[in-house]
Protein backbone atom coordinates (compact mmCIF):
# COMPACT_ATOMS: atom_id res chain seq x y z
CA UNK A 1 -8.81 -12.45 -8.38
CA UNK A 2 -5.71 -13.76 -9.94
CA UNK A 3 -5.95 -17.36 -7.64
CA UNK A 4 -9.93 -17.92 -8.84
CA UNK A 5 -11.54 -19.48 -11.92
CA UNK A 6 -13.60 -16.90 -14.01
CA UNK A 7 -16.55 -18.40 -13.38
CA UNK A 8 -16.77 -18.15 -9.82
CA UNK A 9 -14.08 -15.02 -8.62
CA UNK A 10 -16.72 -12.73 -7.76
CA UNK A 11 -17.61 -15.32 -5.26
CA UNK A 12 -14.35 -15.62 -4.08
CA UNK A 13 -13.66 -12.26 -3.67
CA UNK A 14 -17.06 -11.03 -2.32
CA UNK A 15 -16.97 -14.01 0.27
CA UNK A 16 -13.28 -12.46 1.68
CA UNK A 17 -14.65 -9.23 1.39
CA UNK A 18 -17.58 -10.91 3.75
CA UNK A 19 -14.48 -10.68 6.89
CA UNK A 20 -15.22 -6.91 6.38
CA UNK A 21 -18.97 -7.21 7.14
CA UNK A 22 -17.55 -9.65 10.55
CA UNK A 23 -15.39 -6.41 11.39
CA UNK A 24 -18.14 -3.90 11.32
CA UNK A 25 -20.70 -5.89 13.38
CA UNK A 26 -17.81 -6.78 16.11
CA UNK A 27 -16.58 -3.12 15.93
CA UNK A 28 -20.44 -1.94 16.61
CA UNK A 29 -20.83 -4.98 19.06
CA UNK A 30 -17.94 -3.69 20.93
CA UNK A 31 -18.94 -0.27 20.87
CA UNK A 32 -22.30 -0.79 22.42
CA UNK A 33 -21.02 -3.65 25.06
CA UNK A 34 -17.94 -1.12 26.05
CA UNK A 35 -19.89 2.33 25.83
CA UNK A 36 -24.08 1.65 25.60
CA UNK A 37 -23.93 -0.77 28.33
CA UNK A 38 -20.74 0.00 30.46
CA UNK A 39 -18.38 2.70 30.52
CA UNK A 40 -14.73 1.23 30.00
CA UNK A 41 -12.30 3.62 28.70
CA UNK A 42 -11.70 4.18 25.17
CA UNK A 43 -7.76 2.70 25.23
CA UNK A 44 -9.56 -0.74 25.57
CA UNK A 45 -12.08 -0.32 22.70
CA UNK A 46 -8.64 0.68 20.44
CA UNK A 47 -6.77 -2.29 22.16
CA UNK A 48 -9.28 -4.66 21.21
CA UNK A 49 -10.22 -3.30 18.53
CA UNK A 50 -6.49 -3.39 16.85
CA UNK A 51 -5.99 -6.94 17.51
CA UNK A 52 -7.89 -8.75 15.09
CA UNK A 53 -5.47 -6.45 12.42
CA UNK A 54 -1.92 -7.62 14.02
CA UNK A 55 -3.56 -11.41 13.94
CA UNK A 56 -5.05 -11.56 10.27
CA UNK A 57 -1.49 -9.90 9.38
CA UNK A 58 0.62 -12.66 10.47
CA UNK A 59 -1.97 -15.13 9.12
CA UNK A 60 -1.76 -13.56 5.61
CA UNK A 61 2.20 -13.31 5.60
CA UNK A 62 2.33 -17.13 6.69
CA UNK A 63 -0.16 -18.82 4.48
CA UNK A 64 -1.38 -16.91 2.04
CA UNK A 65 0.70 -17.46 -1.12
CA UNK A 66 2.23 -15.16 -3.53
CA UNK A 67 0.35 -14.62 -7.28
CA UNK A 68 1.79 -17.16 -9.85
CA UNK A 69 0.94 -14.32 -12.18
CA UNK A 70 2.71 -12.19 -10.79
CA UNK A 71 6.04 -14.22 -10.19
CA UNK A 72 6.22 -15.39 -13.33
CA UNK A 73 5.47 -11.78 -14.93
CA UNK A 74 8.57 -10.73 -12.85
CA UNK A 75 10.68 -13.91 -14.01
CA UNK A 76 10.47 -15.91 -11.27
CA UNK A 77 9.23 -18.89 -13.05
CA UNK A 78 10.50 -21.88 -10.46
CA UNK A 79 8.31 -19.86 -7.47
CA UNK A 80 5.40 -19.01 -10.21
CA UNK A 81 5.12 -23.28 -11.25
CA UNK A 82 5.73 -24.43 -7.29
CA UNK A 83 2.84 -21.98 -6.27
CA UNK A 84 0.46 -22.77 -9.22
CA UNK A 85 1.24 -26.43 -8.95
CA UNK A 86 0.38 -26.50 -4.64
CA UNK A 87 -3.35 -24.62 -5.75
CA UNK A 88 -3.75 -27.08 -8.27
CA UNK A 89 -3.72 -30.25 -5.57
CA UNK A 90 -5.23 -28.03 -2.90
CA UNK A 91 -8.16 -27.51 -5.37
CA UNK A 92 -8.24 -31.16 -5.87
CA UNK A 93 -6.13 -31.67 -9.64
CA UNK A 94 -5.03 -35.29 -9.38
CA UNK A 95 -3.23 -35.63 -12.83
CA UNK A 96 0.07 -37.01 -12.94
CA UNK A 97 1.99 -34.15 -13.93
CA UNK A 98 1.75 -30.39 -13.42
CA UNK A 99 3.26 -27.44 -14.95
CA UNK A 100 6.20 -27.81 -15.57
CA UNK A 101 9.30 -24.23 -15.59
CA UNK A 102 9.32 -24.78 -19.08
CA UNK A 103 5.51 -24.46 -19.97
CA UNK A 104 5.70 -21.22 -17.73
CA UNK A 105 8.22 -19.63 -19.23
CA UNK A 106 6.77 -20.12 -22.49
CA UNK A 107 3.66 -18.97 -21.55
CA UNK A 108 5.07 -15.82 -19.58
CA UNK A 109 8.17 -15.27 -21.15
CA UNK A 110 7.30 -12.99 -23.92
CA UNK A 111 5.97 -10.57 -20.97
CA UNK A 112 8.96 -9.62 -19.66
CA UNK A 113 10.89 -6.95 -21.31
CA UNK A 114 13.72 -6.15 -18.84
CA UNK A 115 14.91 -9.99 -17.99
CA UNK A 116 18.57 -10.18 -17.12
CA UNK A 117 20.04 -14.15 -17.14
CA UNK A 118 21.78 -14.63 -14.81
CA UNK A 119 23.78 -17.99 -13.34
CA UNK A 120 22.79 -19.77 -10.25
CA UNK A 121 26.14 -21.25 -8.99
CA UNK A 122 24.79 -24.85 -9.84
CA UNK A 123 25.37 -24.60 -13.64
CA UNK A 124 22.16 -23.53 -14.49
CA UNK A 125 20.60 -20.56 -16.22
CA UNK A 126 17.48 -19.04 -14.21
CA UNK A 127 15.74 -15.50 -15.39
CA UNK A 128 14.87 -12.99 -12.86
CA UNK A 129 14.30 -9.10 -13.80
CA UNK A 130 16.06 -6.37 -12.39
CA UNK A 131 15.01 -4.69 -9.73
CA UNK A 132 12.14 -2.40 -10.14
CA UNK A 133 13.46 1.02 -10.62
CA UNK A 134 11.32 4.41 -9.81
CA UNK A 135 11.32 5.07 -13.92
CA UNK A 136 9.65 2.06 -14.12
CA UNK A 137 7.54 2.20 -11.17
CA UNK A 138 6.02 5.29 -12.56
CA UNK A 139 5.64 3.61 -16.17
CA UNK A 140 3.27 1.30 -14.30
CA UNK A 141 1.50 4.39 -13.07
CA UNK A 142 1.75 6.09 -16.62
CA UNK A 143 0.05 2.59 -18.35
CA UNK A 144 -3.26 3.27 -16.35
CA UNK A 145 -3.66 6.36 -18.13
CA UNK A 146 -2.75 4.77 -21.79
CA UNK A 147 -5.63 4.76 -24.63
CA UNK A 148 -6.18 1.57 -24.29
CA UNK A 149 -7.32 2.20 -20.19
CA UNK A 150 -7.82 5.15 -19.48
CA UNK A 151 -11.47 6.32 -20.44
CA UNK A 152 -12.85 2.80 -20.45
CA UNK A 153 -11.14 1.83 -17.31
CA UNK A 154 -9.08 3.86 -14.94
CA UNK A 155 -11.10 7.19 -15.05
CA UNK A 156 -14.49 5.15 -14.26
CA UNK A 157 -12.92 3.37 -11.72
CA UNK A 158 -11.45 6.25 -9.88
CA UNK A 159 -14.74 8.31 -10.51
CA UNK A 160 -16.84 5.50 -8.79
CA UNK A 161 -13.74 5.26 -6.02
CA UNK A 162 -14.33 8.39 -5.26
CA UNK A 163 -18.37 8.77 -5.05
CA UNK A 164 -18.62 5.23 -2.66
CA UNK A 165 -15.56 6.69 -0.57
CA UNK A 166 -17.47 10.13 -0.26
CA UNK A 167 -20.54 7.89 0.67
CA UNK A 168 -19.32 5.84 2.78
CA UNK A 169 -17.96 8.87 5.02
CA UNK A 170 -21.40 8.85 6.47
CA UNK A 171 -20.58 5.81 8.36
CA UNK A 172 -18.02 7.00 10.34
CA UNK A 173 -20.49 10.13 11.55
CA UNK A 174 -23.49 7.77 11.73
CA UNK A 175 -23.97 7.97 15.85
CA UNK A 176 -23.03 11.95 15.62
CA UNK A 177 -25.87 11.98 12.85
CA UNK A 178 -28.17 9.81 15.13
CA UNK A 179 -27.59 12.11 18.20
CA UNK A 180 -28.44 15.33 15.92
CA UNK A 181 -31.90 13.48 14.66
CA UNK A 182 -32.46 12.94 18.57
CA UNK A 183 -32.31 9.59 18.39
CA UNK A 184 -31.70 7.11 21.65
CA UNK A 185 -29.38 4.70 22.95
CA UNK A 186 -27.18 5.09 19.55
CA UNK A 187 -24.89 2.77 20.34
CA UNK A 188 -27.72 0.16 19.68
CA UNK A 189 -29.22 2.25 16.47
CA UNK A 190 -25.09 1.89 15.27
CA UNK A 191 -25.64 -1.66 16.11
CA UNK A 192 -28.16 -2.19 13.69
CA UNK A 193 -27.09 -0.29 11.03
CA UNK A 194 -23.76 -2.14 11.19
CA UNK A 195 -25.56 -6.11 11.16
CA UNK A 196 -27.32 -4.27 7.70
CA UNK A 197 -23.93 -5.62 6.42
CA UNK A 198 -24.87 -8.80 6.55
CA UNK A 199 -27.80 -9.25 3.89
CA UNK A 200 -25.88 -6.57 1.80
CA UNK A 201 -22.69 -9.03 1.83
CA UNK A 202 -24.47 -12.30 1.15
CA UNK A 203 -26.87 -10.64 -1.56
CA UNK A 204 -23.20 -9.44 -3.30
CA UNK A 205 -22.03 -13.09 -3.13
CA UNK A 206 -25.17 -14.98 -5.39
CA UNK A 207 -25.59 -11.72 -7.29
CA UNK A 208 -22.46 -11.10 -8.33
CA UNK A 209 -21.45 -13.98 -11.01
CA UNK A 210 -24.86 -13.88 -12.14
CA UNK A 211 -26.15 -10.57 -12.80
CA UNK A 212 -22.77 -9.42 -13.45
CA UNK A 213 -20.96 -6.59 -11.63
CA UNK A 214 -21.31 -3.69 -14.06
CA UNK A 215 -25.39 -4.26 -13.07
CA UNK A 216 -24.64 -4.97 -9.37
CA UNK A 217 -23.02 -1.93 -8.93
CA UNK A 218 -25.11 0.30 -10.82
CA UNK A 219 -28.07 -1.17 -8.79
CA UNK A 220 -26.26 -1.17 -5.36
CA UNK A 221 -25.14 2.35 -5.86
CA UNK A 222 -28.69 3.98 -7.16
CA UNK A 223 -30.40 1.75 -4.13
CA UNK A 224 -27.88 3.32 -1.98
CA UNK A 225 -28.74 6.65 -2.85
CA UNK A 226 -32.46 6.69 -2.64
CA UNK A 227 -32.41 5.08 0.41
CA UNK A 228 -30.55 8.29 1.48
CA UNK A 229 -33.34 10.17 -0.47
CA UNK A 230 -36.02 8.53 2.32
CA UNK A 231 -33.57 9.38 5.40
CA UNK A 232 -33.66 12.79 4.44
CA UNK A 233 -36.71 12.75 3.91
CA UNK A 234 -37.47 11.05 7.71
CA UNK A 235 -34.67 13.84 9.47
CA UNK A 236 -36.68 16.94 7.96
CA UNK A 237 -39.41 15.59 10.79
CA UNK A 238 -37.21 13.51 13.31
CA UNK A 239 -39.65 13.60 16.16
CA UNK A 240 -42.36 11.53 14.22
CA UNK A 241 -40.33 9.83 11.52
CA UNK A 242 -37.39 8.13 13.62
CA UNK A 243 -38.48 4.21 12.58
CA UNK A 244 -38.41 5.61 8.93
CA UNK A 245 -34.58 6.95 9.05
CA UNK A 246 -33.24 3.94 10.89
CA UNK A 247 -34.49 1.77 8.65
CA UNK A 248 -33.61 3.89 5.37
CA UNK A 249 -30.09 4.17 7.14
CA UNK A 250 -29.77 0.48 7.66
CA UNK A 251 -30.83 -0.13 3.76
CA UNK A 252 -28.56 2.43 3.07
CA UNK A 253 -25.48 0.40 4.52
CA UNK A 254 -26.60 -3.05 2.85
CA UNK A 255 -26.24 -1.37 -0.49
CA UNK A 256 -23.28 0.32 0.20
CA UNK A 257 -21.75 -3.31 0.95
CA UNK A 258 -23.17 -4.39 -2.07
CA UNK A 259 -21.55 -1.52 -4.03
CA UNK A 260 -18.11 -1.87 -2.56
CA UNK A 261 -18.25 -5.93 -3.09
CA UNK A 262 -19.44 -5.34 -6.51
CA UNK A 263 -16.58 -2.45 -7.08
CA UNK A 264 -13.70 -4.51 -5.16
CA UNK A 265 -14.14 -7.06 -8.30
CA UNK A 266 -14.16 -4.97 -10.65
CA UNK A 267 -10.97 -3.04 -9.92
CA UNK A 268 -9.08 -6.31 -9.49
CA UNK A 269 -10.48 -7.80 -12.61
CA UNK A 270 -10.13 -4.58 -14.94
CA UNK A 271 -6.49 -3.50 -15.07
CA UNK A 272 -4.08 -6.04 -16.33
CA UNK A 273 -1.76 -8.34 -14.05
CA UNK A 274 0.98 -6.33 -14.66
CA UNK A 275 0.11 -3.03 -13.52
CA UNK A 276 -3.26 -4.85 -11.42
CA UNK A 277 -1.19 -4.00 -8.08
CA UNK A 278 -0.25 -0.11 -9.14
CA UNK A 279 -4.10 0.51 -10.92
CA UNK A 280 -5.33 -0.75 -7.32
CA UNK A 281 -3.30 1.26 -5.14
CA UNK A 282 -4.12 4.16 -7.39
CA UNK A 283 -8.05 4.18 -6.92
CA UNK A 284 -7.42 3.15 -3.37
CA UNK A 285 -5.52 6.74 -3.21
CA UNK A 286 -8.16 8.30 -4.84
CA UNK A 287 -10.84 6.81 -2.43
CA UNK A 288 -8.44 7.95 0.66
CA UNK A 289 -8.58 11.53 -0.83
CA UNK A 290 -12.61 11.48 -1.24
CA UNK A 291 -12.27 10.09 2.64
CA UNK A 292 -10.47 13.01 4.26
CA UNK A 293 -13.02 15.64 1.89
CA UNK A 294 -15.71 14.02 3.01
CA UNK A 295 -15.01 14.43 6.82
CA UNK A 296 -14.67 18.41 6.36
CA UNK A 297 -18.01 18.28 4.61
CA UNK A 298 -19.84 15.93 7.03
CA UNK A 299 -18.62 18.60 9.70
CA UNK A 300 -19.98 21.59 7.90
CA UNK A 301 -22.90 19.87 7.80
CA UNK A 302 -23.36 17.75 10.54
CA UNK A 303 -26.08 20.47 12.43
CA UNK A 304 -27.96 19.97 9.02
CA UNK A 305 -28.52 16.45 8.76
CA UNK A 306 -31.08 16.92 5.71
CA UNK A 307 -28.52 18.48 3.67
CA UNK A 308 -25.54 16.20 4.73
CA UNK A 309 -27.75 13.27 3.62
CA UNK A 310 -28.84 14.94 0.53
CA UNK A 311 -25.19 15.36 -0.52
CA UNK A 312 -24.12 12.22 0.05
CA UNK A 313 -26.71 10.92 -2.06
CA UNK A 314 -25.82 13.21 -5.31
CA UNK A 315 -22.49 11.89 -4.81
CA UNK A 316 -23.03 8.35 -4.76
CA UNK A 317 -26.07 8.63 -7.83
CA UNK A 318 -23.28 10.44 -9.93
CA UNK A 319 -21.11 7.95 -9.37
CA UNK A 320 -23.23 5.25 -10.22
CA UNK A 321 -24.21 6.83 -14.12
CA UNK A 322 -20.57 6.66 -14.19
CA UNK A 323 -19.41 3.12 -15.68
CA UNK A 324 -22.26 3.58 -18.02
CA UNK A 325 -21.67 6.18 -19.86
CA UNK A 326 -17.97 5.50 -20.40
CA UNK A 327 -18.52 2.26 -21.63
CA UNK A 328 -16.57 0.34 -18.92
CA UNK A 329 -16.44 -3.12 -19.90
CA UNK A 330 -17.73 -6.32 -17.26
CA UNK A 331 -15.52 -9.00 -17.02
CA UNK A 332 -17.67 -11.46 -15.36
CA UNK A 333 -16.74 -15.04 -16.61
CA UNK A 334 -13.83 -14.10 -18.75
CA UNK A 335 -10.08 -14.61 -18.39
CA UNK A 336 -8.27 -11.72 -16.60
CA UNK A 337 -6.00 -9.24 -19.06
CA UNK A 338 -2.01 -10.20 -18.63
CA UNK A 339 -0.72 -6.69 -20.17
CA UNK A 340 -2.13 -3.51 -21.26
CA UNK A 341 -2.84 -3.08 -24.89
CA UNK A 342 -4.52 -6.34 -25.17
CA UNK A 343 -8.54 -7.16 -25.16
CA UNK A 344 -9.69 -6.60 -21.83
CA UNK A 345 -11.80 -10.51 -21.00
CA UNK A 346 -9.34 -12.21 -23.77
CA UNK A 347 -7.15 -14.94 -22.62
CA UNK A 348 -4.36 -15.99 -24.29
CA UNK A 349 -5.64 -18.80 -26.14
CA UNK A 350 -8.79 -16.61 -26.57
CA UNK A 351 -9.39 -15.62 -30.41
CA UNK A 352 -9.84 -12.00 -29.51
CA UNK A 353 -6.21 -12.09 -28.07
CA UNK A 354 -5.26 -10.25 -31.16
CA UNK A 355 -7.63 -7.44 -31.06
CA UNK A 356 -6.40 -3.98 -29.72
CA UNK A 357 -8.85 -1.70 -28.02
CA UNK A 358 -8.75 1.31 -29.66
C-alpha cells in the first residue's frame, strides 16, 4: 500500500494477495495427488507443503525493499530518498533529478518527535531516532484506540477481522464437513472448492478500484453468507441435494476471497503510516483469536453440519453491517494518512490536511 499510486493500490495489493489463491489450489492439488489418488505419508504433504514458505521468505528479505515512508518517519532520510528514488526509475521516471535528502527531510521531518542528531564520523550531521522503546511501542498501540480512530476505524476493522476469521474457519473443516454430508472422493470436492479462489481473486482485482472497497466488502461478505444460507439449506437433505452444497460451498469460498482482498486494503490503507504496521498486527491478533474460537465451535458442531453452517453465516452477515453503521471511511483513490489526528484520504498538499476528525 505504501509503494502504489492511489489510483491503482487495490490492484496492487489484491494482485499479491492473488499468490494466496496459487497456495490454496496447490495445497488442495497436493492433497488430492498425495491422499485421493495415492497414499504417501503425511511428512511429505508438510515437507512440500512448507517449502514454497522458506523460498518466498528469502525472496522477500532479498528484493523486496523497505517503505520510504517508513524510513523516513523513523529518520532515516538517506535510505528513505535511495529507496524512493530506485521505484521511481523502476516505474519508468526519466527526469533528471530525483528527490533529493533535503526535500525528504522537509517533507518528513516535522513527523518525528523523538530525533536525536547525531555525527557520522565524516563531518556530517545525519538524524536517526532512538531506538523504539516498549513505552513507545505501546503508544503506537494506544493511538489505534484515539478519537480520531477508534470508532471510525480500528473497532470496525477488528469487528470485520474477527467475523471473516470466524468464517473462514470453515475452510480448514471443509473435507470433515464433506465426509459428514456423505459426500465422495473429498479430496476432489476440496479441490474444487479451493480453484473457487480463482474467480473470487480476479473479480477482487477489477472490482476493487472501481466500486470501491467499503462496497466490495459489504457485497463479498453478505454474498458469502447467503451462499452459506443455500448450503445449509442443501445439508438438511444431503442424499438428494449434494450438487446444491458443493456448489453453494464453492461460491461461498470465491466471496470469502473477495472479502479478505477487499479487507486486506482496507486495513493497510486506514491507519496512518506511523502506527500502519502496529494497527495491522493488531487486527491480525484479533483475527488469530476468532481462528482458535472458531475451531472449538466447528468441533461442537461438526455432527450438525446445518447448524455449523448456519453460524458461520450470522457471523460473517454481522460482520458485514459492520463498516456501515460506524461510518468507516473508503479510501479508494486518495493519498494514504502519514499520522493520526489528521484527515483520513488527505495528503499533505491536500486542502483538507488541516481538518481534524472529530
Amino acid at each position: 500500500s505504501e509503494l502504489s499510486p492511489s489510483a491503482h493500490r487495490g490492484w496492487y495489493i489484491t494482485v499479491i494477495a492473488g499468490f494466496w489463491t496459487m497456495g490454496s489450489v496447490f495445497i488442495a492439488m497436493l492433497a488430492y495427488v498425495l491422499f485421493g489418488r495415492n497414499d504417501y505419508s503425511w511428512r511429505i504433504f508438510v515437507l512440500i507443503a512448507a517449502s514454497p514458505t522458506l523460498v518466498g521468505g528469502v525472496l522477500v528479505w532479498a528484493i523486496v525493499p523497505e517503505s520510504p515512508r517508513y524510513l523516513a518517519l523513523h529518520g532515516r532520510y538517506d535510505e528513505a530518498t535511495r529507496v524512493a528514488n530506485d521505484i521511481g526509475r523502476a516505474m519508468g521516471y526519466r527526469g533528471m533529478n530525483g528527490l533529493t535528502v533535503t526535500e525528504m527531510r522537509d517533507h518528513y521531518g516535522h513527523y518525528n518527535t523523538a530525533e536525536s542528531w547525531v555525527n557520522s564520523g565524516s563531518g556530517h550531521t545525519t538524524t536517526q531516532l532512538q531506538p523504539l522503546s516498549d513505552k513507545r511501542a505501546m503508544r503506537k498501540i494506544g493511538d489505534l484506540y484515539r478519537k480520531e480512530l477508534v470508532w471510525t476505524v480500528t473497532i470496525p476493522l477488528q469487528i470485520v477481522w474477527f467475523s471473516m476469521s470466524f468464517g473462514s474457519g470453515l475452510c480448514t473443516w471443509i473435507t470433515k464437513l464433506f465426509e459428514e454430508i456423505g459426500l465422495t472422493n473429498i479430496y476432489l470436492q476440496s479441490l474444487y472448492f479451493a480453484m473457487a479462489n480463482i474467480p473470487g481473486n480476479l473479480s477482487a482485482c477489477f472490482l476493487v478500484d472501481t466500486v470501491g472497497r467499503k462496497a466490495l466488502l459489504f457485497g463479498s461478505m453478505t454474498s458469502a453468507a447467503l451462499s452459506l444460507g443455500l448450503a445449509a439449506h442443501g445439508a438438511s437433505e444431503p442424499e438428494t441435494r449434494q450438487l446444491q452444497v458443493i456448489l453453494s460451498a464453492c461460491a461461498f469460498h470465491s466471496f470469502l476471497v473477495m472479502g479478505w482482498c477487499a479487507l486486506s486494503v482496507m486495513t493497510s490503507e486506514l491507519f496512518p503510516t506511523s502506527i500502519r504496521g502496529t494497527g495491522m498486527g493488531v487486527c491480525a491478533g484479533v483475527g488469530r483469536v476468532a481462528g482458535i474460537l472458531v475451531q472449538y465451535v466447528n468441533g461442537a458442531f461438526i455432527d450438525r453440519p446445518l447448524v455449523l453452517l448456519l453460524t458461520a453465516a450470522s457471523c460473517m452477515m454481522a460482520g458485514a453491517f459492520a463498516p456501515i453503521a460506524m461510518n468507516m471511511p473508503d479510501m479508494t483513490d486518495k493519498h494514504l494518512s502519514e499520522v493520526p489526528g489528521k484527515a483520513i484520504g488527505a495528503g499533505d498538499d491536500d486542502s483538507q490536511a488541516t481538518h481534524k476528525i472529530v
